[in-house]
PDB file of N, CA and C in Angstrom:
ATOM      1  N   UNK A   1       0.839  -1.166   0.000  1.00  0.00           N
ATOM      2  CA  UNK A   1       0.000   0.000   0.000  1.00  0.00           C
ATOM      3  C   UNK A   1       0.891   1.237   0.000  1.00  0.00           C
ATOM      4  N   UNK A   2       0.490   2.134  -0.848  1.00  0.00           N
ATOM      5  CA  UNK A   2       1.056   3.445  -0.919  1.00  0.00           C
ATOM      6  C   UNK A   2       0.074   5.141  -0.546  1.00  0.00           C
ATOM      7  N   UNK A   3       0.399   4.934   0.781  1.00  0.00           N
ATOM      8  CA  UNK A   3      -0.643   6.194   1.592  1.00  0.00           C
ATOM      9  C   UNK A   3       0.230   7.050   2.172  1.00  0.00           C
ATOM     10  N   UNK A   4       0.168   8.187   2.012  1.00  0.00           N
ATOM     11  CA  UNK A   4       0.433   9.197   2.601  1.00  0.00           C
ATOM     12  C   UNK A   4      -0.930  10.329   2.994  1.00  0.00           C
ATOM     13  N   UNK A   5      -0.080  10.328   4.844  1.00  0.00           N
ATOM     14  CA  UNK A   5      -1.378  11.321   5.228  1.00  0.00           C
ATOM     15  C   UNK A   5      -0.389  12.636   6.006  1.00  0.00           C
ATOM     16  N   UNK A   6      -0.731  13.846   5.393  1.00  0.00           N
ATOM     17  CA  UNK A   6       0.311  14.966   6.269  1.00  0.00           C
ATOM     18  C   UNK A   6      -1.334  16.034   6.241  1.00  0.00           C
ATOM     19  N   UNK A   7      -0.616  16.405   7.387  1.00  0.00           N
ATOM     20  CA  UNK A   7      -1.403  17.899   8.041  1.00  0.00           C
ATOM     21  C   UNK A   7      -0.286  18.806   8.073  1.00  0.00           C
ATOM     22  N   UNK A   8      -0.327  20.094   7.710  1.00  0.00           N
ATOM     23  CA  UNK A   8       0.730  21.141   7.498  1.00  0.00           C
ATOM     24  C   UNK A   8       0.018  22.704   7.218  1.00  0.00           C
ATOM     25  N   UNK A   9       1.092  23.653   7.300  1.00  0.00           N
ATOM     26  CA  UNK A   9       0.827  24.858   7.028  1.00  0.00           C
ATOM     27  C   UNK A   9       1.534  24.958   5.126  1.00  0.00           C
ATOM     28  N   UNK A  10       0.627  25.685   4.094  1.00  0.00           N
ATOM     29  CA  UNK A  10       1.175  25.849   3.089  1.00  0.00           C
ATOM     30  C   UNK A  10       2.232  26.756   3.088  1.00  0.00           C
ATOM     31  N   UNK A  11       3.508  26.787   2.549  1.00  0.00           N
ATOM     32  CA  UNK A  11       4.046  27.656   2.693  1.00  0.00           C
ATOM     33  C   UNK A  11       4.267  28.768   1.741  1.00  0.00           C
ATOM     34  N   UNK A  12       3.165  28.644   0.301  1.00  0.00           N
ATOM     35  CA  UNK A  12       3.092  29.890  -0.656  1.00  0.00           C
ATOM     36  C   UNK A  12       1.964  29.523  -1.454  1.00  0.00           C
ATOM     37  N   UNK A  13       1.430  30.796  -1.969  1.00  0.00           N
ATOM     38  CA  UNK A  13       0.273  30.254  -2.787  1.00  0.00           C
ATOM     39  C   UNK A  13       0.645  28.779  -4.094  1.00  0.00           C
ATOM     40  N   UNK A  14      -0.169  28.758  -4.071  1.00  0.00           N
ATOM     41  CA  UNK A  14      -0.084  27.280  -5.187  1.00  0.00           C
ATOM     42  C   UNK A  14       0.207  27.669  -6.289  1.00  0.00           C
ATOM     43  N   UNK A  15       1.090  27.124  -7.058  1.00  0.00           N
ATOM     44  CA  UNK A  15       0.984  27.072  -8.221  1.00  0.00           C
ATOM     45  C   UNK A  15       0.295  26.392  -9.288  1.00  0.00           C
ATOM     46  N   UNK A  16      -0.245  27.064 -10.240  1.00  0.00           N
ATOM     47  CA  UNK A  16      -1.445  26.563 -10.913  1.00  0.00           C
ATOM     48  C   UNK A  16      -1.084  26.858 -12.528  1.00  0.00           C
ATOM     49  N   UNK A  17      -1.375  25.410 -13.076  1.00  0.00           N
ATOM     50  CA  UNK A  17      -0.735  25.252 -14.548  1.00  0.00           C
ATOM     51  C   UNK A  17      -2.439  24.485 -15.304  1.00  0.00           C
ATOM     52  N   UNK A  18      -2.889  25.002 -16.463  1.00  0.00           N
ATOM     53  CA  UNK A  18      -3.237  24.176 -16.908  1.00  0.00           C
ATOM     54  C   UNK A  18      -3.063  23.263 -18.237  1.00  0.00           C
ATOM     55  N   UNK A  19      -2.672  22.328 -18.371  1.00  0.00           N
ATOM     56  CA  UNK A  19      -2.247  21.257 -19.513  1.00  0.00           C
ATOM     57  C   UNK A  19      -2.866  20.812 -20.090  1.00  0.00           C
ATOM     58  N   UNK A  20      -2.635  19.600 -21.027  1.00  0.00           N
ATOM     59  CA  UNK A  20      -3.178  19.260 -22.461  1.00  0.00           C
ATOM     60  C   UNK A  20      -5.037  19.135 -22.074  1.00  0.00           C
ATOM     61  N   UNK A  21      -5.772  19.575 -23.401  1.00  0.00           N
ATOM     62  CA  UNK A  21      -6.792  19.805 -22.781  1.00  0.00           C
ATOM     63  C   UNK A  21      -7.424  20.296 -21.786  1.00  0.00           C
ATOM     64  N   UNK A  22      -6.712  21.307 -21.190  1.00  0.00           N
ATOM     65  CA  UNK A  22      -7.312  22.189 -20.418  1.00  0.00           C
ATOM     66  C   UNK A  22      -7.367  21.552 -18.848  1.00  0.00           C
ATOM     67  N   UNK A  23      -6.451  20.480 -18.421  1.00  0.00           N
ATOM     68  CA  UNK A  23      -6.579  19.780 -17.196  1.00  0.00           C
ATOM     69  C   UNK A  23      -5.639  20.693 -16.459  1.00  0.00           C
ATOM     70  N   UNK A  24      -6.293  20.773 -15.200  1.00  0.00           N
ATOM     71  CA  UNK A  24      -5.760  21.585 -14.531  1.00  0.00           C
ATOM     72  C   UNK A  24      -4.510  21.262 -13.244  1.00  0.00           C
ATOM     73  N   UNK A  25      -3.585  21.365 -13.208  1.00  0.00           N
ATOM     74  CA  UNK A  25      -2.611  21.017 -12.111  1.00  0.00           C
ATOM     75  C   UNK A  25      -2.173  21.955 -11.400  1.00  0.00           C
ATOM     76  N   UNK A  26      -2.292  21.556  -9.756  1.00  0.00           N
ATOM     77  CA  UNK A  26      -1.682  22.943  -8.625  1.00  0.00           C
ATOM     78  C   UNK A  26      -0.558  21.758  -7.601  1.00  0.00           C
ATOM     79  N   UNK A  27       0.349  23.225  -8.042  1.00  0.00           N
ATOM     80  CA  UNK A  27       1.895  22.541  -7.284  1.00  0.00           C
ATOM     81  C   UNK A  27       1.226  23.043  -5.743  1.00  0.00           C
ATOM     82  N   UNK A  28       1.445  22.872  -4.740  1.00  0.00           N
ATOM     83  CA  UNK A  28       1.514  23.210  -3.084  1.00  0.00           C
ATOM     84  C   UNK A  28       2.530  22.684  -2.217  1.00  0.00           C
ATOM     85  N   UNK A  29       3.268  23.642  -1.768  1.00  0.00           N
ATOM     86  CA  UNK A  29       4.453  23.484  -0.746  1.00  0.00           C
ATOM     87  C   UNK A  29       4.044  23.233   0.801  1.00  0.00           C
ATOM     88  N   UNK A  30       4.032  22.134   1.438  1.00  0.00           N
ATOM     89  CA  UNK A  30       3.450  22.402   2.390  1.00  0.00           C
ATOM     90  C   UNK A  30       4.750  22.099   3.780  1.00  0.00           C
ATOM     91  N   UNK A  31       4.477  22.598   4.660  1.00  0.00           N
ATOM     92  CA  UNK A  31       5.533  22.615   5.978  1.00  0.00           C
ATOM     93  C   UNK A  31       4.920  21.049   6.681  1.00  0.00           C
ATOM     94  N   UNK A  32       5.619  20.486   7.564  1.00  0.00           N
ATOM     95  CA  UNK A  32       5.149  19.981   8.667  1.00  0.00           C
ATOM     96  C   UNK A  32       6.131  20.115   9.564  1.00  0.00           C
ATOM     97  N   UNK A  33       5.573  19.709  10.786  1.00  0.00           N
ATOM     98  CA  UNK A  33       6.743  19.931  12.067  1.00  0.00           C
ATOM     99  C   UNK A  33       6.344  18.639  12.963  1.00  0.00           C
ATOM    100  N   UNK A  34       7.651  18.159  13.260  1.00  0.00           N
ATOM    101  CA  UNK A  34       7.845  16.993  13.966  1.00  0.00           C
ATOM    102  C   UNK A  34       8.662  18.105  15.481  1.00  0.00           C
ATOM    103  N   UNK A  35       7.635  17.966  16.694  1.00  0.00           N
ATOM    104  CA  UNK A  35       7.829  18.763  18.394  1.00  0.00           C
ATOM    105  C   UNK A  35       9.632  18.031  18.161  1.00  0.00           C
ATOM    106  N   UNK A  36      10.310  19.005  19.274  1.00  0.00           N
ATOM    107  CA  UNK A  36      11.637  18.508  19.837  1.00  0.00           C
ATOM    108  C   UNK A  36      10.979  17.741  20.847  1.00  0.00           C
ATOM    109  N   UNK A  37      12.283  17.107  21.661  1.00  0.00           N
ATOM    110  CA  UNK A  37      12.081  16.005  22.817  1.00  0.00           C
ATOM    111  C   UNK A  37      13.268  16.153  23.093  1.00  0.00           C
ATOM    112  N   UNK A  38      13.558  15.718  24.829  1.00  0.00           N
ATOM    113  CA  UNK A  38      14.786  15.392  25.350  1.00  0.00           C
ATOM    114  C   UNK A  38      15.059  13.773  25.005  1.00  0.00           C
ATOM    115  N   UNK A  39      16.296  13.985  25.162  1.00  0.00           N
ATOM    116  CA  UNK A  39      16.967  12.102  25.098  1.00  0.00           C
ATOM    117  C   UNK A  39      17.390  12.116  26.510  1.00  0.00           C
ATOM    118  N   UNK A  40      17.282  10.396  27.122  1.00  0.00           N
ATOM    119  CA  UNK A  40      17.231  10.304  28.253  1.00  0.00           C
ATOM    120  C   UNK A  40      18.584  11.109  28.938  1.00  0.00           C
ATOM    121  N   UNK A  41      19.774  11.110  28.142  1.00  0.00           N
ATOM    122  CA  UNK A  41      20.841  11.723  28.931  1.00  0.00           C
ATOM    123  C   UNK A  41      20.408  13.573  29.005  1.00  0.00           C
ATOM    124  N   UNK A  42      19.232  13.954  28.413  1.00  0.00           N
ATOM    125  CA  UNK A  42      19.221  15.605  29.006  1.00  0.00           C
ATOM    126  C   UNK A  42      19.608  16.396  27.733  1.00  0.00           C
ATOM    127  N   UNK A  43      20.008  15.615  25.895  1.00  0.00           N
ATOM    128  CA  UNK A  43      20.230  16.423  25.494  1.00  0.00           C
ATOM    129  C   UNK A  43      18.952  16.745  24.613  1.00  0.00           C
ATOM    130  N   UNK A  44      19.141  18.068  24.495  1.00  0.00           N
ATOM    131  CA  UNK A  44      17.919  18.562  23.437  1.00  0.00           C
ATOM    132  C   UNK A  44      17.626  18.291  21.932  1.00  0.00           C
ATOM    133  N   UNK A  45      16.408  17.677  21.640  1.00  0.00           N
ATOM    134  CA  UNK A  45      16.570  17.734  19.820  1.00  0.00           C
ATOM    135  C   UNK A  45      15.664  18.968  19.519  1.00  0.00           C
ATOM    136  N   UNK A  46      16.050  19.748  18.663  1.00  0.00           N
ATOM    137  CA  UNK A  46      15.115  20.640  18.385  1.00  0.00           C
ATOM    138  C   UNK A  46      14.030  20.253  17.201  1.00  0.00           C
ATOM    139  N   UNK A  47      12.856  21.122  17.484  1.00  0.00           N
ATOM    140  CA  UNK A  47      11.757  21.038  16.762  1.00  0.00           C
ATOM    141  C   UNK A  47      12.291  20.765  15.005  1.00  0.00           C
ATOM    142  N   UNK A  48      11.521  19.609  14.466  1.00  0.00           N
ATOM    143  CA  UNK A  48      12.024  19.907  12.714  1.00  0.00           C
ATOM    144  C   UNK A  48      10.860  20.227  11.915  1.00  0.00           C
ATOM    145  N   UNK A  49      10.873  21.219  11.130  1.00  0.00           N
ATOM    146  CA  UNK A  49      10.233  21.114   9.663  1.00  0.00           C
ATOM    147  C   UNK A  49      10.794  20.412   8.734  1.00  0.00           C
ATOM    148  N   UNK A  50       9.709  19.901   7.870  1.00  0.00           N
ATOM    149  CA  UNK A  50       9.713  19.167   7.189  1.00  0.00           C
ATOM    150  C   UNK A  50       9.161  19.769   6.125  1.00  0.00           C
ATOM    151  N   UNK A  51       9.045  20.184   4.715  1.00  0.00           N
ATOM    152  CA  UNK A  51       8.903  20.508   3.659  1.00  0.00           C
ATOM    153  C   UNK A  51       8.710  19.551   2.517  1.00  0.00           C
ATOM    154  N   UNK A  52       7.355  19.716   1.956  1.00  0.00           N
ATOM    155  CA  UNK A  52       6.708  18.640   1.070  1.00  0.00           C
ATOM    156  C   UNK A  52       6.500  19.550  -0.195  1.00  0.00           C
ATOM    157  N   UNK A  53       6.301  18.627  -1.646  1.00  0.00           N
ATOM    158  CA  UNK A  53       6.216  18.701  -2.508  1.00  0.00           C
ATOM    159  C   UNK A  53       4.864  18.242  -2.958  1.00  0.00           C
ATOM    160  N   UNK A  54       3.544  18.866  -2.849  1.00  0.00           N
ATOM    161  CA  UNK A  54       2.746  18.144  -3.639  1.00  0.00           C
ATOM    162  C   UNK A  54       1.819  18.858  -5.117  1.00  0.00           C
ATOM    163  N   UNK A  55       1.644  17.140  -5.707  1.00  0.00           N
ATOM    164  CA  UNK A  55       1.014  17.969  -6.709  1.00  0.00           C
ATOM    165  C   UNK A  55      -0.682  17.126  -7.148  1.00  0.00           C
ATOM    166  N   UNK A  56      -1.769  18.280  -7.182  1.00  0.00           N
ATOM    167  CA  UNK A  56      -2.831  17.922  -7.399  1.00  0.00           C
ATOM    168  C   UNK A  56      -2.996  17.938  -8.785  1.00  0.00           C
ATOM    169  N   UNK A  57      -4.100  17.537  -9.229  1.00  0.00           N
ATOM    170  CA  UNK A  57      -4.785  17.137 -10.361  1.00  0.00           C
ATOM    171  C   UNK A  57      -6.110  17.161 -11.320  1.00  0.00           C
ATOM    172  N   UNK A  58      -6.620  17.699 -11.911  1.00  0.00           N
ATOM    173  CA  UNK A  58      -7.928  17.834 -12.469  1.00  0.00           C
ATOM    174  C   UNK A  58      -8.744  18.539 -11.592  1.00  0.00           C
ATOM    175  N   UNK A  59     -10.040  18.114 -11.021  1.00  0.00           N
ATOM    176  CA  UNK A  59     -10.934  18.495 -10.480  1.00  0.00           C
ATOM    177  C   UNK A  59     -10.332  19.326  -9.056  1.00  0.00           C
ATOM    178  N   UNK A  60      -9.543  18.321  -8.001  1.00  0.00           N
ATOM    179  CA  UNK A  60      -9.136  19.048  -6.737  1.00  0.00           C
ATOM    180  C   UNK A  60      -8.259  19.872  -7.429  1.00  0.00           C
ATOM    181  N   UNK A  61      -7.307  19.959  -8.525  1.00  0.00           N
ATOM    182  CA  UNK A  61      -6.610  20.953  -8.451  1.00  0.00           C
ATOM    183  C   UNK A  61      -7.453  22.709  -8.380  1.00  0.00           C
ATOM    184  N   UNK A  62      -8.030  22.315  -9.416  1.00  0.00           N
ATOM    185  CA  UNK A  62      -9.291  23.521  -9.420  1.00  0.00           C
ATOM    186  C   UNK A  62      -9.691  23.812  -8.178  1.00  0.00           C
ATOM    187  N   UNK A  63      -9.953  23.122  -7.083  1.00  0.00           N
ATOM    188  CA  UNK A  63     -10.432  23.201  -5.861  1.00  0.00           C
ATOM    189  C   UNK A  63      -9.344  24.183  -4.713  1.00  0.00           C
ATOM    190  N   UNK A  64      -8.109  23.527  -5.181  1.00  0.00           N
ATOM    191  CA  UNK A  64      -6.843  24.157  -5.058  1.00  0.00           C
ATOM    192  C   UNK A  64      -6.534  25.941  -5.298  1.00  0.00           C
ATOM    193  N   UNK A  65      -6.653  25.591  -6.361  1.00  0.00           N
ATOM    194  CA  UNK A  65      -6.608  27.096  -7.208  1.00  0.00           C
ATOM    195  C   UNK A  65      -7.900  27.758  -6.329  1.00  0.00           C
ATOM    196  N   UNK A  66      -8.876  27.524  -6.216  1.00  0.00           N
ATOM    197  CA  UNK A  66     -10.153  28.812  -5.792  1.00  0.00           C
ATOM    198  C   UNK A  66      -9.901  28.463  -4.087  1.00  0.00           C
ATOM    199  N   UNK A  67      -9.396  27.875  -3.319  1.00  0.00           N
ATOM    200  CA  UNK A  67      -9.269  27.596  -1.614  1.00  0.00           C
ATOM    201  C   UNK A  67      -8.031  27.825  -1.158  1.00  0.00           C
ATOM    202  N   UNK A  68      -7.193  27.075  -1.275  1.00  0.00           N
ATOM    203  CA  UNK A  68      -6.015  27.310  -0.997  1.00  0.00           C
ATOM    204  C   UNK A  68      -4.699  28.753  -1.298  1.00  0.00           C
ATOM    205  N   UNK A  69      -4.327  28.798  -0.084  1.00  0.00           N
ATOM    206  CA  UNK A  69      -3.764  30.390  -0.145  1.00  0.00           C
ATOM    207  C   UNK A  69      -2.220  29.835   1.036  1.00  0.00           C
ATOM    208  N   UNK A  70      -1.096  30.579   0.614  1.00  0.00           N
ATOM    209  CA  UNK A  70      -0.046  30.671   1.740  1.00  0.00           C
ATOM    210  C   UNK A  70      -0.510  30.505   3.441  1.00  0.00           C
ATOM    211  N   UNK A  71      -0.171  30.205   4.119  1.00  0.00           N
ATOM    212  CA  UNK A  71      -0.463  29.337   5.829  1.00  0.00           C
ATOM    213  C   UNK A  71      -2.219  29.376   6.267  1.00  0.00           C
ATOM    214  N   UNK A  72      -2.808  28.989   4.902  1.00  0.00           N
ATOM    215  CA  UNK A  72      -3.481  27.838   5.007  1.00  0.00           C
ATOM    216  C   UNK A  72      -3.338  26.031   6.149  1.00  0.00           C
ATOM    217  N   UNK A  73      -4.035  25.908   6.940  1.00  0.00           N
ATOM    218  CA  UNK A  73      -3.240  24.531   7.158  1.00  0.00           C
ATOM    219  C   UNK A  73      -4.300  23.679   6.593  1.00  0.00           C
ATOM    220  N   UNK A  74      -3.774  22.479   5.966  1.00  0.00           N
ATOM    221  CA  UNK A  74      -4.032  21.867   5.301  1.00  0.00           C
ATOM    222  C   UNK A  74      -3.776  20.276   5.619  1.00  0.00           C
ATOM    223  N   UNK A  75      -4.773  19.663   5.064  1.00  0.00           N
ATOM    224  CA  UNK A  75      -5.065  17.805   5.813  1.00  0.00           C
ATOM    225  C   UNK A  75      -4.730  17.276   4.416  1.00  0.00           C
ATOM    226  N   UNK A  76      -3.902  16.649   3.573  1.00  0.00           N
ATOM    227  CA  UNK A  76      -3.778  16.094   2.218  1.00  0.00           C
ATOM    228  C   UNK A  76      -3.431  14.144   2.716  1.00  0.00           C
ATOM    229  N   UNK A  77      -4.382  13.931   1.778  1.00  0.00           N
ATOM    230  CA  UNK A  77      -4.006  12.107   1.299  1.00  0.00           C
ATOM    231  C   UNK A  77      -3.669  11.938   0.014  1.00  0.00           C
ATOM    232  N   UNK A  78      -2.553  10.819  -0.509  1.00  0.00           N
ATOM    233  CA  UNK A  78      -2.255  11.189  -1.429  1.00  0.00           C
ATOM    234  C   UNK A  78      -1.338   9.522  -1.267  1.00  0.00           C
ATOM    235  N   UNK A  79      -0.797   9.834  -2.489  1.00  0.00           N
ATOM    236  CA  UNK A  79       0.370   8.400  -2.390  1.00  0.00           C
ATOM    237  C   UNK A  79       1.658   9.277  -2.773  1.00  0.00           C
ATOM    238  N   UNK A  80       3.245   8.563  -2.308  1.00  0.00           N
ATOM    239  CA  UNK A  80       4.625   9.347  -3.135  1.00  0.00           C
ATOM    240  C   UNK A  80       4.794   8.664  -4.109  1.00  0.00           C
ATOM    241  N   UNK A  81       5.637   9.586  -5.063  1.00  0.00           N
ATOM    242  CA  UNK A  81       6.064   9.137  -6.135  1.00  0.00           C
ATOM    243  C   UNK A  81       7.078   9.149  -6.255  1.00  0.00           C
ATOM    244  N   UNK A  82       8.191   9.106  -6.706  1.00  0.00           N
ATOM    245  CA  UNK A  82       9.505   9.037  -6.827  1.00  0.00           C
ATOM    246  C   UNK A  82       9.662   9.025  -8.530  1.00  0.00           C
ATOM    247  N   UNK A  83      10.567   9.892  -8.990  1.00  0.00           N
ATOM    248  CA  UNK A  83      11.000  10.120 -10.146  1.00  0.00           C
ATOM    249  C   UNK A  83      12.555  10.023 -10.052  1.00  0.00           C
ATOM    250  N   UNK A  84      13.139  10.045 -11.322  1.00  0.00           N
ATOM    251  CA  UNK A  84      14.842  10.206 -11.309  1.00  0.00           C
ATOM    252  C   UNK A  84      14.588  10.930 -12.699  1.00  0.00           C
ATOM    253  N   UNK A  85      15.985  11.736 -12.895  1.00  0.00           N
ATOM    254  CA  UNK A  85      16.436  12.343 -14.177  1.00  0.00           C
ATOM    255  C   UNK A  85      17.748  12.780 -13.941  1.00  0.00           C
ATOM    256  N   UNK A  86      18.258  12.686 -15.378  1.00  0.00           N
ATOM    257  CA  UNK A  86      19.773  12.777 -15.142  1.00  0.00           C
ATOM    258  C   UNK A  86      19.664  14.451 -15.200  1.00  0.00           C
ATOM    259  N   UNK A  87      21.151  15.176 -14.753  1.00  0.00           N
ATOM    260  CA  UNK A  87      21.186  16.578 -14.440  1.00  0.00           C
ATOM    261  C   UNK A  87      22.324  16.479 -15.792  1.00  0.00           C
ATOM    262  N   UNK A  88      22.452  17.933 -16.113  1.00  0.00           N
ATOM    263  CA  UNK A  88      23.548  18.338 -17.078  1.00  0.00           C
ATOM    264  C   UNK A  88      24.844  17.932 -17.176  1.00  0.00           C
ATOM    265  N   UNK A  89      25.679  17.182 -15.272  1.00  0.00           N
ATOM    266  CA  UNK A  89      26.577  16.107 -15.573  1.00  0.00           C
ATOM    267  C   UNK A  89      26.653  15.079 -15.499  1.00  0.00           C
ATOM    268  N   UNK A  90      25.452  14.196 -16.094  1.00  0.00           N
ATOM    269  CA  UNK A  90      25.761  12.771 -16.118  1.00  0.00           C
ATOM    270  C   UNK A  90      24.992  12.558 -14.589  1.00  0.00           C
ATOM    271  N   UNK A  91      24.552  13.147 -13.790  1.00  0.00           N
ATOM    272  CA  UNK A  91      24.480  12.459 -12.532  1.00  0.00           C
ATOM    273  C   UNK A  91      22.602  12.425 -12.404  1.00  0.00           C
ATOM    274  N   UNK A  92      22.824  11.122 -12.349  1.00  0.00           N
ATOM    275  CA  UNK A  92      21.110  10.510 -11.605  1.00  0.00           C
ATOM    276  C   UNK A  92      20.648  11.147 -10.559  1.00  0.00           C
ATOM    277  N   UNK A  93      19.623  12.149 -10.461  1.00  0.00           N
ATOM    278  CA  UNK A  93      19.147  12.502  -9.263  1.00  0.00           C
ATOM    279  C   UNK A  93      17.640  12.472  -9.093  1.00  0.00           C
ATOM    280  N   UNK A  94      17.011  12.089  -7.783  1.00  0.00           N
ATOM    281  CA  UNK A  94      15.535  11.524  -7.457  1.00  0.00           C
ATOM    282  C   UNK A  94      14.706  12.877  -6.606  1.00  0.00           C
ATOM    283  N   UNK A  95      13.536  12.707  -7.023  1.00  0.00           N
ATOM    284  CA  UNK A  95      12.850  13.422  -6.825  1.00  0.00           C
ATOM    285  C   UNK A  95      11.730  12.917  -6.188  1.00  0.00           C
ATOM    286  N   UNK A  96      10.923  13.338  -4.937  1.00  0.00           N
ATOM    287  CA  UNK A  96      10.134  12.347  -4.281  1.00  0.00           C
ATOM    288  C   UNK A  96       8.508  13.685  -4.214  1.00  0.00           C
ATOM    289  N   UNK A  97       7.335  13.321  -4.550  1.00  0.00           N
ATOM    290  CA  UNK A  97       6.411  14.277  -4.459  1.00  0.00           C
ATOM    291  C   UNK A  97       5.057  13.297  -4.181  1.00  0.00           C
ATOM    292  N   UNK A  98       4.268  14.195  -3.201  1.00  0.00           N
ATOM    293  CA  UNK A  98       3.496  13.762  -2.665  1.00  0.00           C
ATOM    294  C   UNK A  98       2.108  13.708  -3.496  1.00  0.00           C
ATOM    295  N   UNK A  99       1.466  12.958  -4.402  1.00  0.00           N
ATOM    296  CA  UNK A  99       0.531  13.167  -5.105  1.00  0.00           C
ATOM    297  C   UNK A  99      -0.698  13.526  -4.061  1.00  0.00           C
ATOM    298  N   UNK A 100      -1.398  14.261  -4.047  1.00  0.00           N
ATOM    299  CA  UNK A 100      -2.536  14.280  -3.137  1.00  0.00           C
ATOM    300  C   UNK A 100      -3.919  14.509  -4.558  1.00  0.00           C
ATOM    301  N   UNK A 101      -4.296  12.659  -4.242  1.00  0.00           N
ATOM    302  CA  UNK A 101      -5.388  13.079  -5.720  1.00  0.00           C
ATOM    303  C   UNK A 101      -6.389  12.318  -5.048  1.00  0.00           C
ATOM    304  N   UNK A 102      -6.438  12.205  -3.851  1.00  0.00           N
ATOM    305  CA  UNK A 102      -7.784  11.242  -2.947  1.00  0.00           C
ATOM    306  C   UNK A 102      -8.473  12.190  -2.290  1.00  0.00           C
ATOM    307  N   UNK A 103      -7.858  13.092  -1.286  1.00  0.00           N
ATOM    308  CA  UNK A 103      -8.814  13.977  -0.528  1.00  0.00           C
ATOM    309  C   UNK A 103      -7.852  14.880  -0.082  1.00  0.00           C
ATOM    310  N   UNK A 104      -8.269  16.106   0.037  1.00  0.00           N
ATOM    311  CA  UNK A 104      -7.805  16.994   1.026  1.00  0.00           C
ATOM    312  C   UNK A 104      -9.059  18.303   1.917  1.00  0.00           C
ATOM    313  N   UNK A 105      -8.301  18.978   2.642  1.00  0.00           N
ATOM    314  CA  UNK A 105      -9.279  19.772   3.621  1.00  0.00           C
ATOM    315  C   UNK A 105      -8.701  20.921   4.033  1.00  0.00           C
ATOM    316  N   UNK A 106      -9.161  21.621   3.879  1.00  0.00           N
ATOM    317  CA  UNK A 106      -8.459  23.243   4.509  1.00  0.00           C
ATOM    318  C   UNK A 106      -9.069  23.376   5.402  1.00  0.00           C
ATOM    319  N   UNK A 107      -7.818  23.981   6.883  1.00  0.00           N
ATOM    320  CA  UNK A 107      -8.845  24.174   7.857  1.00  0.00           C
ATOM    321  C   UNK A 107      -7.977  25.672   8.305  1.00  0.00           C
ATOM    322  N   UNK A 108      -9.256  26.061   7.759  1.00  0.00           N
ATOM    323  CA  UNK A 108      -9.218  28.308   8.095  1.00  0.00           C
ATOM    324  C   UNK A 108     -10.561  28.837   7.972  1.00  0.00           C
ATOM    325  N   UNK A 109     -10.743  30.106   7.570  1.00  0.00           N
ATOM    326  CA  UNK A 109     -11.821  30.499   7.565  1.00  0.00           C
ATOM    327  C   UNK A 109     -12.815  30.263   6.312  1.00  0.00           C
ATOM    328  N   UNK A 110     -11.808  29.706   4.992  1.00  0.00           N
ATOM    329  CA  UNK A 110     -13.154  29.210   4.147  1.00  0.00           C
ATOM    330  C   UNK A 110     -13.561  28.166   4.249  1.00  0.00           C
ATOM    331  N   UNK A 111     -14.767  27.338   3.686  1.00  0.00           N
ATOM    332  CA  UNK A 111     -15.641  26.319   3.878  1.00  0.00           C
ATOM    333  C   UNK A 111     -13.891  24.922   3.080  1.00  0.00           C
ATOM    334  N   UNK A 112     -14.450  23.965   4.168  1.00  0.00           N
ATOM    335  CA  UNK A 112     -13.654  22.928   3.757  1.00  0.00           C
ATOM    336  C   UNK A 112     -14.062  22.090   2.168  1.00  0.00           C
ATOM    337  N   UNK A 113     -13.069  21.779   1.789  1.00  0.00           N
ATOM    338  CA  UNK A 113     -13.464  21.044   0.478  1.00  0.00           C
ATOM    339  C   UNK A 113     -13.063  19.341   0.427  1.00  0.00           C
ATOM    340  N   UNK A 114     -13.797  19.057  -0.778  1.00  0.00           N
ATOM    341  CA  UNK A 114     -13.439  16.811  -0.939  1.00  0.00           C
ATOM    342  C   UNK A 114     -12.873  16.934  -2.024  1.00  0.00           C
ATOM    343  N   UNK A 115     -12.411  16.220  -2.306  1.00  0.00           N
ATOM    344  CA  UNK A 115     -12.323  15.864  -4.207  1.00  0.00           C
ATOM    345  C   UNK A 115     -13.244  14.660  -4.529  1.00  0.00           C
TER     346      UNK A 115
END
């Protein structure tokens, strides 16, 4: 099974492309934060963000585009994907993005949305 579930703050408006036939796709950057904790000897880990890549699709993207705005926080399901492409020297590099094409939810002051 391939599930991904993140809750996060967006961290810029979405980007919004539409492609062949008029299908619509929105890029969204979203934050998460994993709390610090002590380790038993007393030392500190500090708080981490975490920074996601996702990209919607057709119908939610549209949903995307008219709801979603910069620290928005946001509930996305989705599966990862993983891509590779070579760079200008020869070198293989991977790319990991969170498809969110099952459901998502904004929770602020506009009305929440489904796909």
């Amino acid at each position: 099974m391939n599930k991904v579930m993140l809750i996060g703050n967006v961290g810029k408006d979405p980007e919004i492309r539409y492609i062949d036939n008029g299908v619509c796709t929105a890029k969204v950057v979203l934050a998460t934060n994993t709390p610090g904790y002590t380790l038993p000897n007393g030392t500190q880990v500090p708080d981490r963000a975490e920074w996601h890549n996702l990209l919607f699709w057709r119908k939610i993207a549209e949903v995307v585009e008219r709801y979603v705005r910069k620290g928005d926080k946001l509930y996305v399901e989705g599966e990862l994907r993983t891509r590779n492409y070579t760079d200008h020297q020869g070198i293989v590099r991977y790319t990991h993005r969170n498809m969110g094409e099952q459901h998502a939810d904004a929770y602020s002051e506009k009305p929440k949305f489904y796909s």
